[in-house]
C-alpha atoms as a PDB file:
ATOM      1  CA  UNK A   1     -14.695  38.904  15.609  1.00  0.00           C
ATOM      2  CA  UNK A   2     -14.508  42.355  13.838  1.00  0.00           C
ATOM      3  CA  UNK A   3     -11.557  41.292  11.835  1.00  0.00           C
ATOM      4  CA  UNK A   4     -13.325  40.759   8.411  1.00  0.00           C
ATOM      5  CA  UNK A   5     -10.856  38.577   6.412  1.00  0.00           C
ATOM      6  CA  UNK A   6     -10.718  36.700   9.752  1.00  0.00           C
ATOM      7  CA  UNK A   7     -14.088  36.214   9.981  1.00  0.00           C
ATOM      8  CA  UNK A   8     -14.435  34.826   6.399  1.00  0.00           C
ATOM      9  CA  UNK A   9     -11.516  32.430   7.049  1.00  0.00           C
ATOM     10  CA  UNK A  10     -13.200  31.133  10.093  1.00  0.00           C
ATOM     11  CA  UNK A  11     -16.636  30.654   8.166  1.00  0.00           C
ATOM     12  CA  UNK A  12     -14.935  28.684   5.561  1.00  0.00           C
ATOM     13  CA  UNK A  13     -12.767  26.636   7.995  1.00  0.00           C
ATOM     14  CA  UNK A  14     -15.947  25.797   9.449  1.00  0.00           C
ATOM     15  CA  UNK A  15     -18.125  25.016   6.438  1.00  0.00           C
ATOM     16  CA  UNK A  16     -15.307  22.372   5.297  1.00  0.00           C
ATOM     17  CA  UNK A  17     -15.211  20.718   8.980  1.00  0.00           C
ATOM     18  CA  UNK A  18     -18.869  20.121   8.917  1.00  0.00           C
ATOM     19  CA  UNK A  19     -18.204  18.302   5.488  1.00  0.00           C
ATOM     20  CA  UNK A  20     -15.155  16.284   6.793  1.00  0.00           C
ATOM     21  CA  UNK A  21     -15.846  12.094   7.730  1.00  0.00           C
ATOM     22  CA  UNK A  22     -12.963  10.658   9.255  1.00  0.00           C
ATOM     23  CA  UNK A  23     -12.361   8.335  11.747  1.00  0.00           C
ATOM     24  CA  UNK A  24      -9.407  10.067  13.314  1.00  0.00           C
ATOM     25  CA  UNK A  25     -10.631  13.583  13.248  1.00  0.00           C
ATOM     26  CA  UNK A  26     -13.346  14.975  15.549  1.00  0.00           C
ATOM     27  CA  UNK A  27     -16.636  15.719  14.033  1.00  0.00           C
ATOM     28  CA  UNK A  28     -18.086  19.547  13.951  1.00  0.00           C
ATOM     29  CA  UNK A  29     -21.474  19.361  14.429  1.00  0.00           C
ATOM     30  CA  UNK A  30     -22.673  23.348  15.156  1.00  0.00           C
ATOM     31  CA  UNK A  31     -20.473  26.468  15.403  1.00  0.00           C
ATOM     32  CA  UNK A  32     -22.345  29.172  17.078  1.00  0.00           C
ATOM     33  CA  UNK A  33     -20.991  33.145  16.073  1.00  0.00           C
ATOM     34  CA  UNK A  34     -22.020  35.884  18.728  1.00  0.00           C
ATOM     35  CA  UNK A  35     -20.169  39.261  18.471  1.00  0.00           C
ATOM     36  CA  UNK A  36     -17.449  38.225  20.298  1.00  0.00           C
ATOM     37  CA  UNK A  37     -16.565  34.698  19.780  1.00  0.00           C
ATOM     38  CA  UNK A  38     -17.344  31.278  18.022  1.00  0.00           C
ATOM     39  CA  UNK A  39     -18.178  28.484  19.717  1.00  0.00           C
ATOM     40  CA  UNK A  40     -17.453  25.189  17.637  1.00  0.00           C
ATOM     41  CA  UNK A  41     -19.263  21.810  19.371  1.00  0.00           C
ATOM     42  CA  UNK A  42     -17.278  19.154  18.509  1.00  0.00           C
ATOM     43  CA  UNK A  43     -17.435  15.423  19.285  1.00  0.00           C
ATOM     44  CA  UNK A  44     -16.329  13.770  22.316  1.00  0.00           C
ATOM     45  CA  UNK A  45     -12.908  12.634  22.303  1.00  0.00           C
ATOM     46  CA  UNK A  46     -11.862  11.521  25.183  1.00  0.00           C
ATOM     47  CA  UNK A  47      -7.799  10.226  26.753  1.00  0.00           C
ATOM     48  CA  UNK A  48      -6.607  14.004  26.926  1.00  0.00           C
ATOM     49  CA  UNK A  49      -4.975  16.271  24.312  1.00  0.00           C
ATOM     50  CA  UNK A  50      -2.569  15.871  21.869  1.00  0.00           C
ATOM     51  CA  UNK A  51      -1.143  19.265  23.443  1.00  0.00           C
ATOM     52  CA  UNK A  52      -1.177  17.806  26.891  1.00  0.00           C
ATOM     53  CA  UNK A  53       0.085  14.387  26.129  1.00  0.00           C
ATOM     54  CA  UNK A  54       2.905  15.733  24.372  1.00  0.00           C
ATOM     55  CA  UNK A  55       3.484  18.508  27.142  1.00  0.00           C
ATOM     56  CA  UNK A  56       4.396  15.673  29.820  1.00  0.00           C
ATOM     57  CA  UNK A  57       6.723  14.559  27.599  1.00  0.00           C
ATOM     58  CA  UNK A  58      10.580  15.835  28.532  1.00  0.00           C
ATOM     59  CA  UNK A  59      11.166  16.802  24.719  1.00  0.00           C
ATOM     60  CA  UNK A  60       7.618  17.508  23.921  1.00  0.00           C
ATOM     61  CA  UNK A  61       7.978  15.505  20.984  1.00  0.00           C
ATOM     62  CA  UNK A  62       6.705  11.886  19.495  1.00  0.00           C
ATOM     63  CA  UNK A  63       8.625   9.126  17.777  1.00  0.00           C
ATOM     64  CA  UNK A  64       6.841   8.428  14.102  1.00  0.00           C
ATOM     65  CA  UNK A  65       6.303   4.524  14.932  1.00  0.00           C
ATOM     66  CA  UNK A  66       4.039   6.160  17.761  1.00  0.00           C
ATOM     67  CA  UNK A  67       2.346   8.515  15.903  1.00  0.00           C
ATOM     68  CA  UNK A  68       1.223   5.906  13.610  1.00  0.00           C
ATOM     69  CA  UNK A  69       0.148   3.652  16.522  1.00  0.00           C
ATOM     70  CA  UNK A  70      -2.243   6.338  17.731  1.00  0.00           C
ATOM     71  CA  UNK A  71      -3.169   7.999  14.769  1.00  0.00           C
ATOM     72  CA  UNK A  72      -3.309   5.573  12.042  1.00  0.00           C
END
């Protein structure tokens, strides 16, 4: 990243994901910075993506009773 003020952004994104515990949110445990990219290593979640299961649906969209179902 050679985007300064993006590069600070990321770095503090990343410094309050390694402080976040929650049960519904992925844990960061390393980001690694080369030149080009960051690499964030994450926990395993597995069933998919909230992209892709909402992608096969025809209005790409999710009822709120739903939501809560899988989220709460």
């Amino acid at each position: 990243m050679k985007d300064l003020a993006r590069k600070k952004s990321v770095r503090r994104e990343i410094k309050l994901m390694k402080r976040l515990s929650h049960p519904n949110i992925a844990k960061l445990y390393d980001a690694i910075e080369t030149d080009t990219q960051v690499v964030l290593v994450l926990e395993y979640v597995g069933g998919g993506s909230t992209h892709g299961f909402l992608k096969a649906r025809p209005n790409r969209q999710m009822h709120e009773d739903e939501a809560k179902r899988i989220y709460a």
